[in-house]
PDB file of N, CA and C in Angstrom:
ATOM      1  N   UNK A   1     180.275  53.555 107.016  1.00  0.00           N
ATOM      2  CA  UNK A   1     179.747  53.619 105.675  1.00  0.00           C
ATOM      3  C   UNK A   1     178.826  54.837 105.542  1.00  0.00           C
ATOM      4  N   UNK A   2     178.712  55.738 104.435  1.00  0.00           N
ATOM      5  CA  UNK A   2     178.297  56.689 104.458  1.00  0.00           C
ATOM      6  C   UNK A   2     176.867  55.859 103.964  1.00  0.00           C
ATOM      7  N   UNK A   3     175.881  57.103 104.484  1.00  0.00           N
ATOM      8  CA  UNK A   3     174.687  56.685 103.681  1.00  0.00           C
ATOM      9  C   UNK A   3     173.867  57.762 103.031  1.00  0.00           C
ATOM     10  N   UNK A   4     172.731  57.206 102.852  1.00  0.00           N
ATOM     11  CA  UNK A   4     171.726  57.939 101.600  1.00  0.00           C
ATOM     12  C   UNK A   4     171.335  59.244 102.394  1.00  0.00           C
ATOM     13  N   UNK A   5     171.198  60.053 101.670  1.00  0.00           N
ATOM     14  CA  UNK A   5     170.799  61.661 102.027  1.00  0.00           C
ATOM     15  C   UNK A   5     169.677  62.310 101.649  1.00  0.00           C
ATOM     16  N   UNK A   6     168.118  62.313 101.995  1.00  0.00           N
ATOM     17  CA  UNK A   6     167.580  62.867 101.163  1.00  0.00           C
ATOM     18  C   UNK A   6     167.729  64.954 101.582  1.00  0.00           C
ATOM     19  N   UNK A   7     167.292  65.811 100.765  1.00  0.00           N
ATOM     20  CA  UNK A   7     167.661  67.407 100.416  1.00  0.00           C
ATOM     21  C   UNK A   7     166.661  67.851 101.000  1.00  0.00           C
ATOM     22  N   UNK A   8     166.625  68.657 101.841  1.00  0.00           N
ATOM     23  CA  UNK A   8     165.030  69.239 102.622  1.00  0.00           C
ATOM     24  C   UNK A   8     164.297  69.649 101.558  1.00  0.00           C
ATOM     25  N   UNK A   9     163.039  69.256 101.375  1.00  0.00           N
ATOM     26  CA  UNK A   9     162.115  69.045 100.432  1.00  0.00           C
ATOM     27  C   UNK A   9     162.217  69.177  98.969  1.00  0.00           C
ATOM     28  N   UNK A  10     163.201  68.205  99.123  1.00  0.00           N
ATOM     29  CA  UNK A  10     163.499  67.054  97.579  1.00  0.00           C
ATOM     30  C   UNK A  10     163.756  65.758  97.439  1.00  0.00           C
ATOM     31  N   UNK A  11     164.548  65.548  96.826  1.00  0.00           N
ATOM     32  CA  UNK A  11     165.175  63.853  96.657  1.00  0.00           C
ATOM     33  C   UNK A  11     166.698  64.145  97.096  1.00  0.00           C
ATOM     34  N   UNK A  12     167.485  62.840  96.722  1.00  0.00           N
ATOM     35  CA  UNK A  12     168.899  62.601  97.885  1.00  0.00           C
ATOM     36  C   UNK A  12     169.427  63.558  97.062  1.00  0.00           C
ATOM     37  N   UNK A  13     170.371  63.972  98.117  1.00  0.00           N
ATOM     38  CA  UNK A  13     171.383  64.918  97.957  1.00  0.00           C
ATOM     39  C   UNK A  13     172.726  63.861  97.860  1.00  0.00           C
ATOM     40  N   UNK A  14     172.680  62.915  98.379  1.00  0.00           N
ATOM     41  CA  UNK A  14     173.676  62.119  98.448  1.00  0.00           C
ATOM     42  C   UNK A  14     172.996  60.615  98.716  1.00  0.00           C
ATOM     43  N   UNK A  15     173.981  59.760  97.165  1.00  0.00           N
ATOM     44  CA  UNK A  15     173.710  58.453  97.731  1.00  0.00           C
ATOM     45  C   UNK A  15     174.565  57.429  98.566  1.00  0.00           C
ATOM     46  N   UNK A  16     174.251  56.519  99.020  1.00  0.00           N
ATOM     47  CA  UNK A  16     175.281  55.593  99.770  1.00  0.00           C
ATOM     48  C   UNK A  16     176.322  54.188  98.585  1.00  0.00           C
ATOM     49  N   UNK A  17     177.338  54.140  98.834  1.00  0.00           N
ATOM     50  CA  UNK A  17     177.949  53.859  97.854  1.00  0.00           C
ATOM     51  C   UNK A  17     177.234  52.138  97.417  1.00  0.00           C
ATOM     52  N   UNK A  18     176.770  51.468  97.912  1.00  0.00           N
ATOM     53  CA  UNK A  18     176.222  50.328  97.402  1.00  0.00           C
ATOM     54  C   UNK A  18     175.329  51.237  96.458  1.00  0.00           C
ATOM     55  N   UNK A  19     174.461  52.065  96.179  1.00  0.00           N
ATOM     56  CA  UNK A  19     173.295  52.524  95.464  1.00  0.00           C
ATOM     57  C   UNK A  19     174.087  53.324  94.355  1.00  0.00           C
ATOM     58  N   UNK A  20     175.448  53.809  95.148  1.00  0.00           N
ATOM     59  CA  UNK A  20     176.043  54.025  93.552  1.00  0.00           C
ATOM     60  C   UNK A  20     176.566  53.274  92.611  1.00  0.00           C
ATOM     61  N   UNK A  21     176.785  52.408  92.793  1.00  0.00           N
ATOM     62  CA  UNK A  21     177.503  51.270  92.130  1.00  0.00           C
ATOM     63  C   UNK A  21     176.313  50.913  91.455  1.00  0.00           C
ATOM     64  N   UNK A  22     174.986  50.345  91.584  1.00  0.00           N
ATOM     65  CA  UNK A  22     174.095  49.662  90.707  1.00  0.00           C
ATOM     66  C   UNK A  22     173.097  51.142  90.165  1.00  0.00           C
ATOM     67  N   UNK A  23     173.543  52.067  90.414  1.00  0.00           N
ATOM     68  CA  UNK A  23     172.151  53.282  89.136  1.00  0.00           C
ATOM     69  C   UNK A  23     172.665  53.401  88.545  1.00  0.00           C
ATOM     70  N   UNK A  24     171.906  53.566  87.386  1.00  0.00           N
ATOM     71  CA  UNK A  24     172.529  54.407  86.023  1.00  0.00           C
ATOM     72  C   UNK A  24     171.621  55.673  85.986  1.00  0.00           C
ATOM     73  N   UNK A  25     172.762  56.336  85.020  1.00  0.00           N
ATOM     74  CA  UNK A  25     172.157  57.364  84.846  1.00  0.00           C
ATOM     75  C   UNK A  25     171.488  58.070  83.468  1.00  0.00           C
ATOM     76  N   UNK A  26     171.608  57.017  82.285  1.00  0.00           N
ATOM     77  CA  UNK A  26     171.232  57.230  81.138  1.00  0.00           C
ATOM     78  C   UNK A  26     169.849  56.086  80.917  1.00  0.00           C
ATOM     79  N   UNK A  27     168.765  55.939  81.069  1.00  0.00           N
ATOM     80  CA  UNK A  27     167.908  54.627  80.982  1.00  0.00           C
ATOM     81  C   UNK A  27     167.855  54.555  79.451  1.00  0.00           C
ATOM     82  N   UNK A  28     167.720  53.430  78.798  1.00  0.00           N
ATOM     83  CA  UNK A  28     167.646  53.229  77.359  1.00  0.00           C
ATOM     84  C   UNK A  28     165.755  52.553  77.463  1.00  0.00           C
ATOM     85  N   UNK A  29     165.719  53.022  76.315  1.00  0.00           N
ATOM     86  CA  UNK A  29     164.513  52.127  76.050  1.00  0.00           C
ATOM     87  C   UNK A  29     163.692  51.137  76.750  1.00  0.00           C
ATOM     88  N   UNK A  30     163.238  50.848  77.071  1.00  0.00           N
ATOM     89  CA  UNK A  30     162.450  49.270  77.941  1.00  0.00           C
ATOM     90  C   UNK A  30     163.307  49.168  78.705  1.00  0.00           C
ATOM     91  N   UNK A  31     164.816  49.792  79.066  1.00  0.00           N
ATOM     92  CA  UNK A  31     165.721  49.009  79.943  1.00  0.00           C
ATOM     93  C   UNK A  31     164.913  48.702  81.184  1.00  0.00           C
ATOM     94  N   UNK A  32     165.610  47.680  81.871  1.00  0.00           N
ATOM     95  CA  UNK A  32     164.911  47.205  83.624  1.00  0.00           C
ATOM     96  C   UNK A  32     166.243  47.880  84.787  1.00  0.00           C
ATOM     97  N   UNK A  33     165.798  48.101  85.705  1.00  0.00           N
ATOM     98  CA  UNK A  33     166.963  48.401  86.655  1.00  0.00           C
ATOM     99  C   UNK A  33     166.849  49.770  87.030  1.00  0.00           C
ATOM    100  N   UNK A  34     167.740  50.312  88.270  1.00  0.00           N
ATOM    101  CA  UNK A  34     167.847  51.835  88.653  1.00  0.00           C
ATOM    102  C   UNK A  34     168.274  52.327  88.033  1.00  0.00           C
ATOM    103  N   UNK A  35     167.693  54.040  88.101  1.00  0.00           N
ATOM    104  CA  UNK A  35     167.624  54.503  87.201  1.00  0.00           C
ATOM    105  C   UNK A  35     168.319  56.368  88.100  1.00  0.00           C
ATOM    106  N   UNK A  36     168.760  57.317  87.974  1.00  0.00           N
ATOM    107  CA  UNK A  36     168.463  58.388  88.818  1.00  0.00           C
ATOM    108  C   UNK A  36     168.617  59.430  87.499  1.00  0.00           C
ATOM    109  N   UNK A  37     167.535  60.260  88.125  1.00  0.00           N
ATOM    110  CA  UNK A  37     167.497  61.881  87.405  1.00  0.00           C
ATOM    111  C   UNK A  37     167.856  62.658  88.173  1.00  0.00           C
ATOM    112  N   UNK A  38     168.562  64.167  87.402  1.00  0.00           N
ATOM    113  CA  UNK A  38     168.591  65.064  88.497  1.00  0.00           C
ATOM    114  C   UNK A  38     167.455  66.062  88.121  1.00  0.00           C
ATOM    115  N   UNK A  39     166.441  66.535  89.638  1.00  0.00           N
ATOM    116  CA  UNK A  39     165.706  67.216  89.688  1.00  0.00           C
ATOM    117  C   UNK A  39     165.694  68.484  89.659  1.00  0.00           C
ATOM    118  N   UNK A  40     165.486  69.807  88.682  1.00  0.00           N
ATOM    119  CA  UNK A  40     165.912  71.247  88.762  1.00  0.00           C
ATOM    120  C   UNK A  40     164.363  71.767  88.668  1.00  0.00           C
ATOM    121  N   UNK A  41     164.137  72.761  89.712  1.00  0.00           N
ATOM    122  CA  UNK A  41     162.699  73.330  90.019  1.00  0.00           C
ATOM    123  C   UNK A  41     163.024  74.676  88.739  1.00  0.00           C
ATOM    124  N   UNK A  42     162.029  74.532  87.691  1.00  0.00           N
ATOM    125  CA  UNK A  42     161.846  75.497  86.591  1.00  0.00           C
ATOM    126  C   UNK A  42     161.852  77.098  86.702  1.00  0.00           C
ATOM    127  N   UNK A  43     161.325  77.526  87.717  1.00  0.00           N
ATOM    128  CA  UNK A  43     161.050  78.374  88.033  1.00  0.00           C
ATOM    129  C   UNK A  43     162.396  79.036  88.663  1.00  0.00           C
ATOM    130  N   UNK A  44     162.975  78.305  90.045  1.00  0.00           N
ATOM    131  CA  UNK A  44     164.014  79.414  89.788  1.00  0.00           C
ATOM    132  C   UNK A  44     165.726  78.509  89.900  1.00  0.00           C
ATOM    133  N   UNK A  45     165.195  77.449  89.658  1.00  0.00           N
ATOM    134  CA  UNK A  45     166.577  76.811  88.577  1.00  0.00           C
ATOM    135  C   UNK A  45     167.271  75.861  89.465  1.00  0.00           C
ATOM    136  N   UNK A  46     167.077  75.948  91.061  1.00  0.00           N
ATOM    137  CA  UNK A  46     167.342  75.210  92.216  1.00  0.00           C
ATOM    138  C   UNK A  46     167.463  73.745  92.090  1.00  0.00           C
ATOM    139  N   UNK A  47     168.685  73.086  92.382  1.00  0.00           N
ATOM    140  CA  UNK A  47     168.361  71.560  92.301  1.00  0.00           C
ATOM    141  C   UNK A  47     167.584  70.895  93.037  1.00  0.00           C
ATOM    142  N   UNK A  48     166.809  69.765  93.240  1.00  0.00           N
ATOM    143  CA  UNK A  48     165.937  69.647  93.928  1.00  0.00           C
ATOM    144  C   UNK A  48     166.552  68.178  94.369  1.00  0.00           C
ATOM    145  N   UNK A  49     168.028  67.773  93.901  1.00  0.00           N
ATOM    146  CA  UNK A  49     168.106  66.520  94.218  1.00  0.00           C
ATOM    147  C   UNK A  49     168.364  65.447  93.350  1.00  0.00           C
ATOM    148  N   UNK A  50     168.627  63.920  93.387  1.00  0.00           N
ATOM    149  CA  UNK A  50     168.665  62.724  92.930  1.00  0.00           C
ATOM    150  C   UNK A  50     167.330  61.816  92.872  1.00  0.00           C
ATOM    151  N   UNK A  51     166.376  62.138  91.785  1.00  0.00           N
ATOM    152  CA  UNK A  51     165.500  61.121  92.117  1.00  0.00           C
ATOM    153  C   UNK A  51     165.921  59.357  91.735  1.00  0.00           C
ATOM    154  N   UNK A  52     165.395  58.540  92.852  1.00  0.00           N
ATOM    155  CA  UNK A  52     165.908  57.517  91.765  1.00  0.00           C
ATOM    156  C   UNK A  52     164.374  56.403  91.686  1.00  0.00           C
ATOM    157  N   UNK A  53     164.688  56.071  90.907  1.00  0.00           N
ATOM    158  CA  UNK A  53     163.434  55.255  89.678  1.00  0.00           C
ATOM    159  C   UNK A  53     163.856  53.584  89.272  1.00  0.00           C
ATOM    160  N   UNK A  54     162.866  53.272  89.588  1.00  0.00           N
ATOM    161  CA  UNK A  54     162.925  51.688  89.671  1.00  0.00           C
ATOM    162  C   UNK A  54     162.203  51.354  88.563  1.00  0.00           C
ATOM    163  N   UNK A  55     162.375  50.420  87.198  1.00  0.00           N
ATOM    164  CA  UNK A  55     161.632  50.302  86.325  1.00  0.00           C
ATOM    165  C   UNK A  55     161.853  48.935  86.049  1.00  0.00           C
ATOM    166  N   UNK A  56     160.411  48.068  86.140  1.00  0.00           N
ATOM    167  CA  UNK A  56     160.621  46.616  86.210  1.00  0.00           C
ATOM    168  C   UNK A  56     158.800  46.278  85.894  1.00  0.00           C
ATOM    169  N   UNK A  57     158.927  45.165  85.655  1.00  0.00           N
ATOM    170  CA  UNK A  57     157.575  44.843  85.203  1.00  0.00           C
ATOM    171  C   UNK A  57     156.683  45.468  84.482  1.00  0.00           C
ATOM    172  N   UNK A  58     155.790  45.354  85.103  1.00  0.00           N
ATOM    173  CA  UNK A  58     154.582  46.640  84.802  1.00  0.00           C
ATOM    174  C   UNK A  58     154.537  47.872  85.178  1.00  0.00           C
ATOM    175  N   UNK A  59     155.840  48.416  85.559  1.00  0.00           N
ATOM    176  CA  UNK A  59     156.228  49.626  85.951  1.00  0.00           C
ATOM    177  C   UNK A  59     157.520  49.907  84.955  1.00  0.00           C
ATOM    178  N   UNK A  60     157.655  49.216  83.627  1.00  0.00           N
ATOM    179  CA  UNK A  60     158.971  49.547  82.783  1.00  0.00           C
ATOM    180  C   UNK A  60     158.744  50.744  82.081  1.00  0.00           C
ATOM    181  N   UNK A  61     157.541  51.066  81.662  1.00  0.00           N
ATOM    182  CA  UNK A  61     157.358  52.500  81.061  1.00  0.00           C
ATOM    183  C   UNK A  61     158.136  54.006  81.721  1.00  0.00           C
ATOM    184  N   UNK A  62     157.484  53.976  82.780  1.00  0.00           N
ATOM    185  CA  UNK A  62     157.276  55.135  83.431  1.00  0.00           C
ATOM    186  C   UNK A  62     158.026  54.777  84.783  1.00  0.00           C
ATOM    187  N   UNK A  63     158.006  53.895  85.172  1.00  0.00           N
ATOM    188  CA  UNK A  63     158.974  53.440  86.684  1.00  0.00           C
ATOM    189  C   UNK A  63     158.141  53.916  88.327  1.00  0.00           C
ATOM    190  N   UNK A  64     159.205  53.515  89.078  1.00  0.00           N
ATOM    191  CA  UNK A  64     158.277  53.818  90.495  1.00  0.00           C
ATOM    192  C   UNK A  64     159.611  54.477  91.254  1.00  0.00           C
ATOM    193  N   UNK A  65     159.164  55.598  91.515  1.00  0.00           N
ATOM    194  CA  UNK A  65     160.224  56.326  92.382  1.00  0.00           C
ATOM    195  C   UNK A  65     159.979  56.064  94.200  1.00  0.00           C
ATOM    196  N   UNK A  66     161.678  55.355  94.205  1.00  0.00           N
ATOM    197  CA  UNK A  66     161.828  55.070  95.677  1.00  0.00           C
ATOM    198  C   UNK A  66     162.012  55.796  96.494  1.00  0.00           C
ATOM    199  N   UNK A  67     161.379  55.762  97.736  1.00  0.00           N
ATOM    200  CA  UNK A  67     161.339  56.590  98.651  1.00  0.00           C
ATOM    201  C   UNK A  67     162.538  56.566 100.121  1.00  0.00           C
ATOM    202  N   UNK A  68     163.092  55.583 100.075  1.00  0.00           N
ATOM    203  CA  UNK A  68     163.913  54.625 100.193  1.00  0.00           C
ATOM    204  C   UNK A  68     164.965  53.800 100.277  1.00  0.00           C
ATOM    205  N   UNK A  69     166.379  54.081 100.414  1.00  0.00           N
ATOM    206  CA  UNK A  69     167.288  53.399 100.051  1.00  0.00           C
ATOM    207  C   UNK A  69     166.945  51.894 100.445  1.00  0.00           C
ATOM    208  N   UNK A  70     167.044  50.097  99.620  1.00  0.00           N
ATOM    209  CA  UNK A  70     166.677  49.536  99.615  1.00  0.00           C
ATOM    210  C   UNK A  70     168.179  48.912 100.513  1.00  0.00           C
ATOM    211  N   UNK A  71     169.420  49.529 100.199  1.00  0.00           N
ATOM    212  CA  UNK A  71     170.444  49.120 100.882  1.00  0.00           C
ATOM    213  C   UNK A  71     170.952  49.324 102.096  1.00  0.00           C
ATOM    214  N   UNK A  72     170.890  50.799 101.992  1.00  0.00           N
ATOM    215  CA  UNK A  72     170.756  51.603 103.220  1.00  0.00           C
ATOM    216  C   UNK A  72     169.288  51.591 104.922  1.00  0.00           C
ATOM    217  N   UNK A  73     168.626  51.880 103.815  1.00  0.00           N
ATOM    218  CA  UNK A  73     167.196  52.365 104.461  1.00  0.00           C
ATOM    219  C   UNK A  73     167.122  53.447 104.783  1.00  0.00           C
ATOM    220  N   UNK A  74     167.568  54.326 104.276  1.00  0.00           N
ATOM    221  CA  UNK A  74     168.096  55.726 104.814  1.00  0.00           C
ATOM    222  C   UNK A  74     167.054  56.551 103.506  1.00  0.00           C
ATOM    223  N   UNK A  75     166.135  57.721 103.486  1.00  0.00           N
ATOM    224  CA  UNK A  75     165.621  58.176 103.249  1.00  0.00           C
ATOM    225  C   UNK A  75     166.008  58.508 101.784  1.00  0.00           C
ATOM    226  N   UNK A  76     165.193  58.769 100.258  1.00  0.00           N
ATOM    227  CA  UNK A  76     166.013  59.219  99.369  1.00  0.00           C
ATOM    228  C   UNK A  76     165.056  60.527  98.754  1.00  0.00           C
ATOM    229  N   UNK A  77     164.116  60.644  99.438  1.00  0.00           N
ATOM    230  CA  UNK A  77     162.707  61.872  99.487  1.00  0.00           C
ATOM    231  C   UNK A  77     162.673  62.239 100.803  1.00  0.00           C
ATOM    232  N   UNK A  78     162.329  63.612 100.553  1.00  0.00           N
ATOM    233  CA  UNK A  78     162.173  64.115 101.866  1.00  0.00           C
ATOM    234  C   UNK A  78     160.793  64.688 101.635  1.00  0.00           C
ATOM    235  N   UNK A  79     159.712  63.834 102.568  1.00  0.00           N
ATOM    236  CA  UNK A  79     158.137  63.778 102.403  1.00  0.00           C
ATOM    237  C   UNK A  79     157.480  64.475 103.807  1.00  0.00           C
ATOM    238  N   UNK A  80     158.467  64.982 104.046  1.00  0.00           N
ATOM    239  CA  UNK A  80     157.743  66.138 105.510  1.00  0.00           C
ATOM    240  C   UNK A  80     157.563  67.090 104.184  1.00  0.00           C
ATOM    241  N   UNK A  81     157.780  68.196 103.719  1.00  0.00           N
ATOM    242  CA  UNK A  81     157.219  69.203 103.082  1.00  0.00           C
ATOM    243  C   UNK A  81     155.789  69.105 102.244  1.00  0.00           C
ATOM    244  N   UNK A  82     154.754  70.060 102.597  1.00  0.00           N
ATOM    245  CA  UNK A  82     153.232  69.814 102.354  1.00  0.00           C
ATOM    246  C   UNK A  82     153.406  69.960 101.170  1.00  0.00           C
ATOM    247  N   UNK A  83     154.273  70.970 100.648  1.00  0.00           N
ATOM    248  CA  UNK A  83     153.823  71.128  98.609  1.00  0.00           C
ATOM    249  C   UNK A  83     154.825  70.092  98.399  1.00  0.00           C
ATOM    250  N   UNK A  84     153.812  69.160  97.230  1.00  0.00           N
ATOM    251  CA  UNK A  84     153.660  68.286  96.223  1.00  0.00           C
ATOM    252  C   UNK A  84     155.139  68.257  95.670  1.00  0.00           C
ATOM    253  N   UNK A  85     156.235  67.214  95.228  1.00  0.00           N
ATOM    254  CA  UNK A  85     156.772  67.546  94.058  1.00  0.00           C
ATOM    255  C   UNK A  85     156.311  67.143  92.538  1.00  0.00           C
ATOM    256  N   UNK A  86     156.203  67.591  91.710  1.00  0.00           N
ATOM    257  CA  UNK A  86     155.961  67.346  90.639  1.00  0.00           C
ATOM    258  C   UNK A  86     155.505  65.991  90.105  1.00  0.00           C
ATOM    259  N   UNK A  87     154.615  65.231  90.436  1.00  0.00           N
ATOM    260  CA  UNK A  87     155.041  63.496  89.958  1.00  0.00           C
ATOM    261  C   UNK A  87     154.685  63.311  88.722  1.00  0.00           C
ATOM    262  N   UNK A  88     154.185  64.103  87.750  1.00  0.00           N
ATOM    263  CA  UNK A  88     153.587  63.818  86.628  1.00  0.00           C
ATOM    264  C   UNK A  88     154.674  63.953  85.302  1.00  0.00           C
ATOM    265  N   UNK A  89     156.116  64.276  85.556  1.00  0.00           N
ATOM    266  CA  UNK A  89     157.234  64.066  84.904  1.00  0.00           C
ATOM    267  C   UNK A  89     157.747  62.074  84.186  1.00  0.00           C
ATOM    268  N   UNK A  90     158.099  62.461  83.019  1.00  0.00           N
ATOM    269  CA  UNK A  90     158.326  61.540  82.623  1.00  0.00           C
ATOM    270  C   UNK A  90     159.902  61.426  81.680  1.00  0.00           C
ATOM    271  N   UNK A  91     159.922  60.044  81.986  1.00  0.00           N
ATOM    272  CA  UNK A  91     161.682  60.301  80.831  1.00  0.00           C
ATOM    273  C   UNK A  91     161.204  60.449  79.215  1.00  0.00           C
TER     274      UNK A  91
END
């Protein structure tokens, strides 16, 4: 079984197929459930990856980005690199 991939200092480059089957990729309104964006660094246009976003409870606004495959366990950030990614992005 293939699994989750995170991108040297980004989010997955590749997910594992249980995690594809349950994200979406359009979130609606209040929706609950996974969620993935794709990440492009502004500056010089580079993808940075699959973030994916968990939005449930008191986290339905804005969501909580997993670090994580919950199926896998296989990494979906790659958190060795010292500069920051962006967290102050919103849908």
């Amino acid at each position: 079984m293939q699994k989750c991939k995170a991108q040297s200092g980004g989010y997955a480059k590749h997910l594992c197929p249980a995690m594809g089957r349950v994200v979406e990729s359009q979130p609606r309104s209040n929706a609950k459930g996974l969620f993935m964006a794709t990440i492009v660094s502004m500056t010089t246009g580079e993808s940075k990856g699959t973030r994916v976003i968990l939005k449930q409870g008191e986290h339905l606004k804005n969501g909580v980005v997993l670090n994580y495959c919950p199926f896998c366990g296989n990494a979906l950030r790659d958190l060795s690199d010292e500069t920051p990614i962006d967290t102050e992005e919103h849908f």
